[in-house]
ModelCIF file with pLDDT and N, C-alpha, C, O atoms, coordinates in Angstrom:
data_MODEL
#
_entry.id   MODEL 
#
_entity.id                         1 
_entity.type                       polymer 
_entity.pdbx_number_of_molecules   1 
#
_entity_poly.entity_id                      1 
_entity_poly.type                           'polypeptide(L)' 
_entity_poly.nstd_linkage                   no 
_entity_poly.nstd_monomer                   no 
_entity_poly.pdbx_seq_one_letter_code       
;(UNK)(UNK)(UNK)(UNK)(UNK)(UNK)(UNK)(UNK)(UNK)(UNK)(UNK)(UNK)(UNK)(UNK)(UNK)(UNK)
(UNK)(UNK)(UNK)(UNK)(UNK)(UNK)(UNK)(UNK)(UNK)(UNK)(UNK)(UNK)(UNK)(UNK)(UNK)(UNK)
(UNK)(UNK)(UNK)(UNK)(UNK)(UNK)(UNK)(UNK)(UNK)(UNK)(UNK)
;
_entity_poly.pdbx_seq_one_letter_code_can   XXXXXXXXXXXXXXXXXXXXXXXXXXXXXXXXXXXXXXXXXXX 
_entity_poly.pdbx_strand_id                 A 
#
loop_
_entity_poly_seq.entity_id 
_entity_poly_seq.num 
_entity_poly_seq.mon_id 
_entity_poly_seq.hetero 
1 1  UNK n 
1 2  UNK n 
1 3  UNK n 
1 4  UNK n 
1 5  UNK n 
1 6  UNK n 
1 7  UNK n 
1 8  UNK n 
1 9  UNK n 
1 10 UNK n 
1 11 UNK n 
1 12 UNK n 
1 13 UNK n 
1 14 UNK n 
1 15 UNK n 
1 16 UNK n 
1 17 UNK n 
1 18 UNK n 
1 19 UNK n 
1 20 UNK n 
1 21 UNK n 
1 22 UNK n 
1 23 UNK n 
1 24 UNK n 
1 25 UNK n 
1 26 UNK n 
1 27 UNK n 
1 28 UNK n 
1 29 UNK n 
1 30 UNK n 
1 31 UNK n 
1 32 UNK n 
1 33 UNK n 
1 34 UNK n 
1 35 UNK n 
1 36 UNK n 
1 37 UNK n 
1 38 UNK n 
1 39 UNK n 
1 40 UNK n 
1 41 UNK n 
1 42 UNK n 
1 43 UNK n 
#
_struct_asym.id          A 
_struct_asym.entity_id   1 
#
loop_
_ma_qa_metric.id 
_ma_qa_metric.mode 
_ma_qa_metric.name 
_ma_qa_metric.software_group_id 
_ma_qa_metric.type 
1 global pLDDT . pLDDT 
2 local  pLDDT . pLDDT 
#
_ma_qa_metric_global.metric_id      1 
_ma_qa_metric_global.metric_value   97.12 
_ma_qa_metric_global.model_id       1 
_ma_qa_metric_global.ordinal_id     1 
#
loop_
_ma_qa_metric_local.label_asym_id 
_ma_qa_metric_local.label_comp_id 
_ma_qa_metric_local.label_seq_id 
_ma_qa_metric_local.metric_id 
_ma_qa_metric_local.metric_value 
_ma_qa_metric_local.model_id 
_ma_qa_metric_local.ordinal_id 
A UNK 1  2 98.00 1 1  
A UNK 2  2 98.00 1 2  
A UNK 3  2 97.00 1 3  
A UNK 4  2 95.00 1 4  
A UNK 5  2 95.00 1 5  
A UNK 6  2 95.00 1 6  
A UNK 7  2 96.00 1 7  
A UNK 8  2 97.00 1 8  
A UNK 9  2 98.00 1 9  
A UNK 10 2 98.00 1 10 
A UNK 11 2 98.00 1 11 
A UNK 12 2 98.00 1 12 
A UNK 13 2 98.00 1 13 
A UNK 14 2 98.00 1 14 
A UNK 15 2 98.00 1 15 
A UNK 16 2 98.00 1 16 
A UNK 17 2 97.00 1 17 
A UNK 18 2 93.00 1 18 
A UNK 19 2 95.00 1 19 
A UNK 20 2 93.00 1 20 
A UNK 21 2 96.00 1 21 
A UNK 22 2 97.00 1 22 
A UNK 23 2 96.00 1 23 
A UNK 24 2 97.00 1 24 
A UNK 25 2 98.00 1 25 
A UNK 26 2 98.00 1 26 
A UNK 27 2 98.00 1 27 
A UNK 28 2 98.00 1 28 
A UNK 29 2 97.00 1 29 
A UNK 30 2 96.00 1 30 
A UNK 31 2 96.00 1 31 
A UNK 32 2 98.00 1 32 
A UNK 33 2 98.00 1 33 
A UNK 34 2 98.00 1 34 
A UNK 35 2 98.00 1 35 
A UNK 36 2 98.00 1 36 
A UNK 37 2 98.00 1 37 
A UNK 38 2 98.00 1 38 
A UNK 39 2 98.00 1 39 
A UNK 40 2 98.00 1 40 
A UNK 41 2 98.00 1 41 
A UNK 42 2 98.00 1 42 
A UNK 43 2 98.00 1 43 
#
loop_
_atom_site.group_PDB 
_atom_site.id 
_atom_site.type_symbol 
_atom_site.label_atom_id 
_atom_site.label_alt_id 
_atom_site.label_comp_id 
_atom_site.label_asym_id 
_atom_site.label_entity_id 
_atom_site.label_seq_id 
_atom_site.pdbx_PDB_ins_code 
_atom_site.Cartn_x 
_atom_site.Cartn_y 
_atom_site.Cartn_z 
_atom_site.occupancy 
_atom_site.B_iso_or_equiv 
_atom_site.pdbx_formal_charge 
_atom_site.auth_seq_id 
_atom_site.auth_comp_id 
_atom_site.auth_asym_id 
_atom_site.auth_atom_id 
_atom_site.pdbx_PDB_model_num 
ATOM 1   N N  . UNK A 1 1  ? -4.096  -2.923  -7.232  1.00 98.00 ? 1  UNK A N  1 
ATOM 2   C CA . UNK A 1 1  ? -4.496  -3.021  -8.636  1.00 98.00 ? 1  UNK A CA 1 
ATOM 3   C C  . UNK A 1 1  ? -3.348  -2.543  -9.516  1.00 98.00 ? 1  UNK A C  1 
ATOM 4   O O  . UNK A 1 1  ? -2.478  -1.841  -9.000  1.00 98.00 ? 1  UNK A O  1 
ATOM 5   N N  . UNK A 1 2  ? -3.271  -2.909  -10.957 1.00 98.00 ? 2  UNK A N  1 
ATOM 6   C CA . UNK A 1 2  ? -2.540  -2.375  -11.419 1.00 98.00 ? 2  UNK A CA 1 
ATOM 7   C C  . UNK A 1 2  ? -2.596  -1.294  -12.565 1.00 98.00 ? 2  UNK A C  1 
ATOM 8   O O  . UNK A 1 2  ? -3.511  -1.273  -13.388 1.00 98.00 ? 2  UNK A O  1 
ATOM 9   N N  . UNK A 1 3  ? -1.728  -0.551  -12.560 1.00 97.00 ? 3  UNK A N  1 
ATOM 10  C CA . UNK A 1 3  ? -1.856  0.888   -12.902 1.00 97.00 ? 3  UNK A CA 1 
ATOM 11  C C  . UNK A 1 3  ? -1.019  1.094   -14.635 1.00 97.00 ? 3  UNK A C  1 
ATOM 12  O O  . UNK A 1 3  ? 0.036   1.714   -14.772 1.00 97.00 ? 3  UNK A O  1 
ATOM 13  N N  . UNK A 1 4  ? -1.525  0.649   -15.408 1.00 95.00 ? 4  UNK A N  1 
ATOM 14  C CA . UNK A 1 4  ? -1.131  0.891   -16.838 1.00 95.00 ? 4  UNK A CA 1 
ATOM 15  C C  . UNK A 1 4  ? -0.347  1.982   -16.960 1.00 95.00 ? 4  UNK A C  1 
ATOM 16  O O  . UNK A 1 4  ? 0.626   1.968   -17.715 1.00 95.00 ? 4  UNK A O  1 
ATOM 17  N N  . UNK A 1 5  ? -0.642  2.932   -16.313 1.00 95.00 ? 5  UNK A N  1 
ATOM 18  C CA . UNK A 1 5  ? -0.123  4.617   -16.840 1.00 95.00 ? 5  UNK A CA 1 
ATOM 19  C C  . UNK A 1 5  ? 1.303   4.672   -16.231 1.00 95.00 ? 5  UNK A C  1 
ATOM 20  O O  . UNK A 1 5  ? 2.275   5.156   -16.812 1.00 95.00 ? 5  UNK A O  1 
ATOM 21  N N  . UNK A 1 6  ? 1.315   3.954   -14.621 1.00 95.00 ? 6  UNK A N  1 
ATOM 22  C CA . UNK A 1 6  ? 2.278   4.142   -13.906 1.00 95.00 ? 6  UNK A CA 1 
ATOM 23  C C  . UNK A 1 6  ? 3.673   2.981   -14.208 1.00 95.00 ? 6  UNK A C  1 
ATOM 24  O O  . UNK A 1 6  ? 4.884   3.129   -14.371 1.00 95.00 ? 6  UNK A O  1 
ATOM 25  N N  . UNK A 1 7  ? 2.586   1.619   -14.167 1.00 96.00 ? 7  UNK A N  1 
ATOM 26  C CA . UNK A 1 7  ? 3.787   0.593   -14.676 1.00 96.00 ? 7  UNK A CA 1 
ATOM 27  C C  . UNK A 1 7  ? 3.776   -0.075  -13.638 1.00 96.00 ? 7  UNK A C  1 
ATOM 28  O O  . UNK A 1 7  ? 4.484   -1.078  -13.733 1.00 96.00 ? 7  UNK A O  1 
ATOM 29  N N  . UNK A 1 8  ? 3.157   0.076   -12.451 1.00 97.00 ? 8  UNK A N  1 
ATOM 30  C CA . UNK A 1 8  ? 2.892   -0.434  -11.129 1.00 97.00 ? 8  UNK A CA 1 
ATOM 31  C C  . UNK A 1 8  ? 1.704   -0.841  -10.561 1.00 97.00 ? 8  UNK A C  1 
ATOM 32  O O  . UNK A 1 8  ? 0.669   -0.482  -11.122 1.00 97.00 ? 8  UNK A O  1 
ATOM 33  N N  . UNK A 1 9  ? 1.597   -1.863  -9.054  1.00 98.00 ? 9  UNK A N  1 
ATOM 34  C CA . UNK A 1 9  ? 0.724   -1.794  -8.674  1.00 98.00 ? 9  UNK A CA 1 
ATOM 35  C C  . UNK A 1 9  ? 0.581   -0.950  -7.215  1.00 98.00 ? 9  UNK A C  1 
ATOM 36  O O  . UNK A 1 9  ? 1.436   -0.849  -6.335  1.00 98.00 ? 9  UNK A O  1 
ATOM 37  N N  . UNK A 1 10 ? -0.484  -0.502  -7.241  1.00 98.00 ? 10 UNK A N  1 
ATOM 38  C CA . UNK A 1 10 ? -0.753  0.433   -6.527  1.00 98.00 ? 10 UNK A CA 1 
ATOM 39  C C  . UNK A 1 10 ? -1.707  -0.213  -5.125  1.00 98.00 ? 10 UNK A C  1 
ATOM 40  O O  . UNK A 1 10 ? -2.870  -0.585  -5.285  1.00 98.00 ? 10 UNK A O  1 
ATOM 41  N N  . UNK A 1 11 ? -1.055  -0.263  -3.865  1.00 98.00 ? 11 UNK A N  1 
ATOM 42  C CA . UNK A 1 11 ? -2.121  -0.968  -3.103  1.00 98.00 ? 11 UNK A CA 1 
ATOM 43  C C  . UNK A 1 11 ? -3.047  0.135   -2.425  1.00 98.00 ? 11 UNK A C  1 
ATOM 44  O O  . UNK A 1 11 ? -2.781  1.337   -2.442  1.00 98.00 ? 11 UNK A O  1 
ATOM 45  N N  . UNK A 1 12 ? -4.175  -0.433  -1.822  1.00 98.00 ? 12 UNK A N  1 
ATOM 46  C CA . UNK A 1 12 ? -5.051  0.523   -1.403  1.00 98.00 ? 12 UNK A CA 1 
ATOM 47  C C  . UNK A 1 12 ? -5.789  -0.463  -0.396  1.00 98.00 ? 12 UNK A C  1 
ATOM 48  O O  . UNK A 1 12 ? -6.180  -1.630  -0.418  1.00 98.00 ? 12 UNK A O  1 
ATOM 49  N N  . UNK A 1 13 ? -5.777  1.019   0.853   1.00 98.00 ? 13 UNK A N  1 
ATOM 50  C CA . UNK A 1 13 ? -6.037  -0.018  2.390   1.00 98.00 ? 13 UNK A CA 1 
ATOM 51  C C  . UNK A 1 13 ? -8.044  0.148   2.134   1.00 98.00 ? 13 UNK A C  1 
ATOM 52  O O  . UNK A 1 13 ? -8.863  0.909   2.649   1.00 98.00 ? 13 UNK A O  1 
ATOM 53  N N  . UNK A 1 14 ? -8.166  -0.867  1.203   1.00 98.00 ? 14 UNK A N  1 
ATOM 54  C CA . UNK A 1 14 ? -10.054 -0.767  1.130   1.00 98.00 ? 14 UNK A CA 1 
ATOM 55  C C  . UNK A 1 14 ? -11.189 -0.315  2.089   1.00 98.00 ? 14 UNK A C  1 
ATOM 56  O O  . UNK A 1 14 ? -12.258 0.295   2.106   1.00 98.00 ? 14 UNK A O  1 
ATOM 57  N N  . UNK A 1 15 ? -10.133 -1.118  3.032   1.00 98.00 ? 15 UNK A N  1 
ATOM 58  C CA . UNK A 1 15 ? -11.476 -0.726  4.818   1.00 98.00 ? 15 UNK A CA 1 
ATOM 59  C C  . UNK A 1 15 ? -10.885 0.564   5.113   1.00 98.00 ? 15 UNK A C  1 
ATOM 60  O O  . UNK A 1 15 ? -11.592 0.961   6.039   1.00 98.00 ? 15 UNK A O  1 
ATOM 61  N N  . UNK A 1 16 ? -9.984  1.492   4.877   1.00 98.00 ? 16 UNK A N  1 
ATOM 62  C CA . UNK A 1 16 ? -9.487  2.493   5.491   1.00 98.00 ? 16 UNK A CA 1 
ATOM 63  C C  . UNK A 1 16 ? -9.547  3.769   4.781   1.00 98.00 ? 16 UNK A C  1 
ATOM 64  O O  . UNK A 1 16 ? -9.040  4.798   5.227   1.00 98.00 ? 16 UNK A O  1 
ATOM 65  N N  . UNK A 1 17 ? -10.241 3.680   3.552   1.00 97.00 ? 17 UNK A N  1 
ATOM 66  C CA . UNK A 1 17 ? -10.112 5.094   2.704   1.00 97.00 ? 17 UNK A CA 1 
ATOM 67  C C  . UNK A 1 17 ? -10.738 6.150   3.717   1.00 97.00 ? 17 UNK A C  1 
ATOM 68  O O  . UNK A 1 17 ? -11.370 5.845   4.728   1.00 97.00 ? 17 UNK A O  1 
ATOM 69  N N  . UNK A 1 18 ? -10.512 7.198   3.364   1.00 93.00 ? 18 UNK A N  1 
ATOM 70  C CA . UNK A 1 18 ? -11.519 8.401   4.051   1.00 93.00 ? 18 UNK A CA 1 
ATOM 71  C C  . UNK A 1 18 ? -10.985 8.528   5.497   1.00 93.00 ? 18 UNK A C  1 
ATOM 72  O O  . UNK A 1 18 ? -11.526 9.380   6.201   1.00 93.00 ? 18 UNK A O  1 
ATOM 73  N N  . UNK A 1 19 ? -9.885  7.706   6.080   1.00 95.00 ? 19 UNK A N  1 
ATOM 74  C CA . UNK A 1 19 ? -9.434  7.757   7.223   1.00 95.00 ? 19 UNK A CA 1 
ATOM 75  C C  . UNK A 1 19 ? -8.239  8.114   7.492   1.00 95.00 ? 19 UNK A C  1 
ATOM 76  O O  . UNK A 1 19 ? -7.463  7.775   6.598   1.00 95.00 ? 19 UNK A O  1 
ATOM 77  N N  . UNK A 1 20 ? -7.409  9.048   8.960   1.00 93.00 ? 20 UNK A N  1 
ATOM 78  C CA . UNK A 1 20 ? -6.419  9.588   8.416   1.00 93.00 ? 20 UNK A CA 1 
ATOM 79  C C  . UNK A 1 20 ? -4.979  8.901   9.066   1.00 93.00 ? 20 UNK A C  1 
ATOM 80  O O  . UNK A 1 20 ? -3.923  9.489   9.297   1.00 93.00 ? 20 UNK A O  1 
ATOM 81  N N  . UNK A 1 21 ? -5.248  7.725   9.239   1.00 96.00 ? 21 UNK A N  1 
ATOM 82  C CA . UNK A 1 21 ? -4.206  6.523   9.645   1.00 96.00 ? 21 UNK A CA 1 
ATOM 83  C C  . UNK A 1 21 ? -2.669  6.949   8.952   1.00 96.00 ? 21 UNK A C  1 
ATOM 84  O O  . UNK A 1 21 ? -1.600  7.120   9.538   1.00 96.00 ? 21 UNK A O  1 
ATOM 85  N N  . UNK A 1 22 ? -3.055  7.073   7.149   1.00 97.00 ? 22 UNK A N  1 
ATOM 86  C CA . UNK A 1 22 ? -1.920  7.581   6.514   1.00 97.00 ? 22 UNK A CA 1 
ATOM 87  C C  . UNK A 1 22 ? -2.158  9.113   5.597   1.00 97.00 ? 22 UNK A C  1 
ATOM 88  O O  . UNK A 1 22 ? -3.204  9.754   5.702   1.00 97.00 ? 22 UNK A O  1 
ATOM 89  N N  . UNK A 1 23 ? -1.290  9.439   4.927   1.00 96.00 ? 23 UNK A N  1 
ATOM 90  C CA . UNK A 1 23 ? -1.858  10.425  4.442   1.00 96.00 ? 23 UNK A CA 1 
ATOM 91  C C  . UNK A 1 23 ? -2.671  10.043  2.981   1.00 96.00 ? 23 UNK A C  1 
ATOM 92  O O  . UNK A 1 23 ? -3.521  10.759  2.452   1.00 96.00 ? 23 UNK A O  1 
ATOM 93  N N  . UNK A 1 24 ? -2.031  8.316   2.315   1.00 97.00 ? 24 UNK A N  1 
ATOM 94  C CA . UNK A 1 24 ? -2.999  7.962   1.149   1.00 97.00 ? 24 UNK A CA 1 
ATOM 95  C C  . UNK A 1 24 ? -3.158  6.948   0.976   1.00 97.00 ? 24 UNK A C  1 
ATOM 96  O O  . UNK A 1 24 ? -2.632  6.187   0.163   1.00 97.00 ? 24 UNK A O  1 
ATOM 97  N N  . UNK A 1 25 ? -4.219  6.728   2.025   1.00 98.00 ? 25 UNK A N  1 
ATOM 98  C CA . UNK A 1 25 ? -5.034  5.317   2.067   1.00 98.00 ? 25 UNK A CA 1 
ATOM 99  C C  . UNK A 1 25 ? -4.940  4.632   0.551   1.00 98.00 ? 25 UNK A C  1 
ATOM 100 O O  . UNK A 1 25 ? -4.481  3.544   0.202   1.00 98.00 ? 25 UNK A O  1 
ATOM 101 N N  . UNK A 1 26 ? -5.467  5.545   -0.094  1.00 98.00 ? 26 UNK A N  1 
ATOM 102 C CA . UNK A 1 26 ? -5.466  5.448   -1.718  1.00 98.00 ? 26 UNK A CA 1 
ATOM 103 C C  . UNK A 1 26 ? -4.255  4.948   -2.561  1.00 98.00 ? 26 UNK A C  1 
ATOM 104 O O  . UNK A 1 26 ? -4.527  4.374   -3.615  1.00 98.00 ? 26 UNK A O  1 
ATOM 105 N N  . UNK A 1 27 ? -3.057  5.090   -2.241  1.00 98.00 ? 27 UNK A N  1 
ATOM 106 C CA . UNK A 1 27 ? -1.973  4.524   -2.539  1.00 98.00 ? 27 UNK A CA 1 
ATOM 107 C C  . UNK A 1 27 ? -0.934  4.385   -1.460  1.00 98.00 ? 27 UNK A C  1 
ATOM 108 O O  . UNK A 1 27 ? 0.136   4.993   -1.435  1.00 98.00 ? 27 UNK A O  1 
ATOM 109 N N  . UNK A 1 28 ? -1.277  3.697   -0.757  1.00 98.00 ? 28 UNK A N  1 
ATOM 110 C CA . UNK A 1 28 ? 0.029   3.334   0.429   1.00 98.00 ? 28 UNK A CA 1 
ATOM 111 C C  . UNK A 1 28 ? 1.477   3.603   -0.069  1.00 98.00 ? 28 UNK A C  1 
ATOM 112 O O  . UNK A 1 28 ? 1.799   3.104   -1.148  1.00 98.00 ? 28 UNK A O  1 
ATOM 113 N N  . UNK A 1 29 ? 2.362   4.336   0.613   1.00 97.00 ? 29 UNK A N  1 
ATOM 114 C CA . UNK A 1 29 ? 3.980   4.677   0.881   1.00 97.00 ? 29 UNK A CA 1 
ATOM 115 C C  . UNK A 1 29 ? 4.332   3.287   0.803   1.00 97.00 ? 29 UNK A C  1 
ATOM 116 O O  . UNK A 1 29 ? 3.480   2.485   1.185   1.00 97.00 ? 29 UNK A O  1 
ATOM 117 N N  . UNK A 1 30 ? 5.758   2.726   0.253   1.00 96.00 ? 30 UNK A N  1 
ATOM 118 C CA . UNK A 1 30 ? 6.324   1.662   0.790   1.00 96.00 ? 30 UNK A CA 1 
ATOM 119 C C  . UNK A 1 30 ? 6.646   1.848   2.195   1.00 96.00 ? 30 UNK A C  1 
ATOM 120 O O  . UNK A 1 30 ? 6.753   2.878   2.860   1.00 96.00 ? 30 UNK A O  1 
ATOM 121 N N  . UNK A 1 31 ? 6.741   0.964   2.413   1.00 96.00 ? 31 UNK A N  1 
ATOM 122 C CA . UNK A 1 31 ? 6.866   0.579   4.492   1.00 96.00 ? 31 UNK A CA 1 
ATOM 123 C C  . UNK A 1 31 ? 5.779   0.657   4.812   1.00 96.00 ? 31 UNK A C  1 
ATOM 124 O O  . UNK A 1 31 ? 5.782   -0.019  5.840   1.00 96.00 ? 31 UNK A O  1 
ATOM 125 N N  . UNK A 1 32 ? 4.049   1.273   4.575   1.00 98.00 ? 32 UNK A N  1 
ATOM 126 C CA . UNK A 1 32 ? 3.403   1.525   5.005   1.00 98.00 ? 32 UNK A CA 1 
ATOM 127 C C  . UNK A 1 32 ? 2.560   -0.090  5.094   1.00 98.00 ? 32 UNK A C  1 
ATOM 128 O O  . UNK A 1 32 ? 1.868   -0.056  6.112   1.00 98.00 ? 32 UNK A O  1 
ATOM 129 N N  . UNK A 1 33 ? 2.488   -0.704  4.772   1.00 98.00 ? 33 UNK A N  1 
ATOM 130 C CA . UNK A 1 33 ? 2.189   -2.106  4.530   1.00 98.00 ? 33 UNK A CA 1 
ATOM 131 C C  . UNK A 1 33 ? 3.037   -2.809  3.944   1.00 98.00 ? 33 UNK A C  1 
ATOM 132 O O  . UNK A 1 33 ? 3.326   -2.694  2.753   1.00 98.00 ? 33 UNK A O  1 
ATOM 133 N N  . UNK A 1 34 ? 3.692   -3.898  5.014   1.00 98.00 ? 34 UNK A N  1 
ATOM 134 C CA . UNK A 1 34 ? 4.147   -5.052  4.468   1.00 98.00 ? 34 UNK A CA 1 
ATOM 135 C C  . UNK A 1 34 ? 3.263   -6.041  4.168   1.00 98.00 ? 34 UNK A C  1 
ATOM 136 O O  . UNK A 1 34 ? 2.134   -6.248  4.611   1.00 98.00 ? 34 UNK A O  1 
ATOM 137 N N  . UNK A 1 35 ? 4.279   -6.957  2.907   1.00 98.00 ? 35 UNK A N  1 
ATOM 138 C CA . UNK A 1 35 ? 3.351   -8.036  3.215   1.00 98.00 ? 35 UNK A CA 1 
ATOM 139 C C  . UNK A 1 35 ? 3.995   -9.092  3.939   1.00 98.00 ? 35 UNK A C  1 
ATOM 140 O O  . UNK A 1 35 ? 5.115   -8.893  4.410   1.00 98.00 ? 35 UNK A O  1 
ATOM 141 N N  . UNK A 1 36 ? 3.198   -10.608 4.136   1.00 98.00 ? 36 UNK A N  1 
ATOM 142 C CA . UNK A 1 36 ? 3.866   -11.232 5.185   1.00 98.00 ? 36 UNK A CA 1 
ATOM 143 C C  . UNK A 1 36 ? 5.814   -11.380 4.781   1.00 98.00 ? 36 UNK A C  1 
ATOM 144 O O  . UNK A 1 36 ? 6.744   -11.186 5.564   1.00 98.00 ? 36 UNK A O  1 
ATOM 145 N N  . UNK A 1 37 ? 5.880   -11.800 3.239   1.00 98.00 ? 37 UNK A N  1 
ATOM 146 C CA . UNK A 1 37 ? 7.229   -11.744 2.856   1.00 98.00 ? 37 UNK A CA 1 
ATOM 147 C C  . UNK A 1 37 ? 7.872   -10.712 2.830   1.00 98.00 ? 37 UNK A C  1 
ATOM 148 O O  . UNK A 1 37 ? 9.081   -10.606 3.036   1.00 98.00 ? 37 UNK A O  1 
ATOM 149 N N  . UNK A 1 38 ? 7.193   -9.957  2.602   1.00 98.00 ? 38 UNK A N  1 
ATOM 150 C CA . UNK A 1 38 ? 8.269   -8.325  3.335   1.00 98.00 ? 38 UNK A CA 1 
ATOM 151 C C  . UNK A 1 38 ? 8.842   -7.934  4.202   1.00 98.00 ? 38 UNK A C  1 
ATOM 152 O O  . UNK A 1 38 ? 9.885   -7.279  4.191   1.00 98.00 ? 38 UNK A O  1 
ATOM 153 N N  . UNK A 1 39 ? 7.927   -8.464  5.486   1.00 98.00 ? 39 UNK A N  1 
ATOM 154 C CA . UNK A 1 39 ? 7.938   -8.551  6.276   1.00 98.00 ? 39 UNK A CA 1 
ATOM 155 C C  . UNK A 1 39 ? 9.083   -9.513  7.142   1.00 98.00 ? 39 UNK A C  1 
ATOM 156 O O  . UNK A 1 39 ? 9.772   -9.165  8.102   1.00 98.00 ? 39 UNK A O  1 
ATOM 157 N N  . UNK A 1 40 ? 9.043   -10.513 6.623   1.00 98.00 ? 40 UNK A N  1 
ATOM 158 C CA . UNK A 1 40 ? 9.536   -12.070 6.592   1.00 98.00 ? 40 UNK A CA 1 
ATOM 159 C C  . UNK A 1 40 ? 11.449  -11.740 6.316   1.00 98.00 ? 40 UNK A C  1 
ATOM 160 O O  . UNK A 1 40 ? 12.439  -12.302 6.784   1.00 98.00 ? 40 UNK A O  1 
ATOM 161 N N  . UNK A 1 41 ? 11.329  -10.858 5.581   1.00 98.00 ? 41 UNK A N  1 
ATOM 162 C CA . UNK A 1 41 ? 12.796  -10.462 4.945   1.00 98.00 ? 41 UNK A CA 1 
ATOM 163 C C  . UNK A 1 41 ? 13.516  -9.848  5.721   1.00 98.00 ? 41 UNK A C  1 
ATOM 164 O O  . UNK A 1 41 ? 14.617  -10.287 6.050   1.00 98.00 ? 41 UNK A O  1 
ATOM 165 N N  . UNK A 1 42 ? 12.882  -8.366  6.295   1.00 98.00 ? 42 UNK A N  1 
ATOM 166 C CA . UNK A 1 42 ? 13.152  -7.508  6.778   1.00 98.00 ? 42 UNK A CA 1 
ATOM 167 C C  . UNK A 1 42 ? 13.653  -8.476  8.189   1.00 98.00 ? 42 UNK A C  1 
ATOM 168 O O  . UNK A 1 42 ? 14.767  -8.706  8.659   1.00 98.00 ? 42 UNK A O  1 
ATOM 169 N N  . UNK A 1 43 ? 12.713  -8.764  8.461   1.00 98.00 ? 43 UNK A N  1 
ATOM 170 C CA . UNK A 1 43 ? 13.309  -9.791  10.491  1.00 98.00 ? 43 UNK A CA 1 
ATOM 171 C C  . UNK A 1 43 ? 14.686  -11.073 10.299  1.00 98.00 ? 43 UNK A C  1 
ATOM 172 O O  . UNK A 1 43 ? 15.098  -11.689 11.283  1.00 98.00 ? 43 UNK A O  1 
#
């Protein structure tokens, strides 16, 4: 979603809140989710 205050969008793993996979489900780290073109770049 995007975040007026910050200037960004902020992703959030929906099926995963409350879980301790990362430390903020709530706003994913970069690297923590690519997307497929992120992904796509990086290889």
């Amino acid at each position: 979603y995007w975040d007026d205050d910050q200037n960004r969008w902020v992703r959030v793993d929906t099926e995963h809140l409350g879980k301790n996979y990362v430390d903020r489900p709530d706003d994913l780290a970069p690297g923590e989710f690519l997307t497929g073109g992120e992904a796509w770049i990086r290889y």
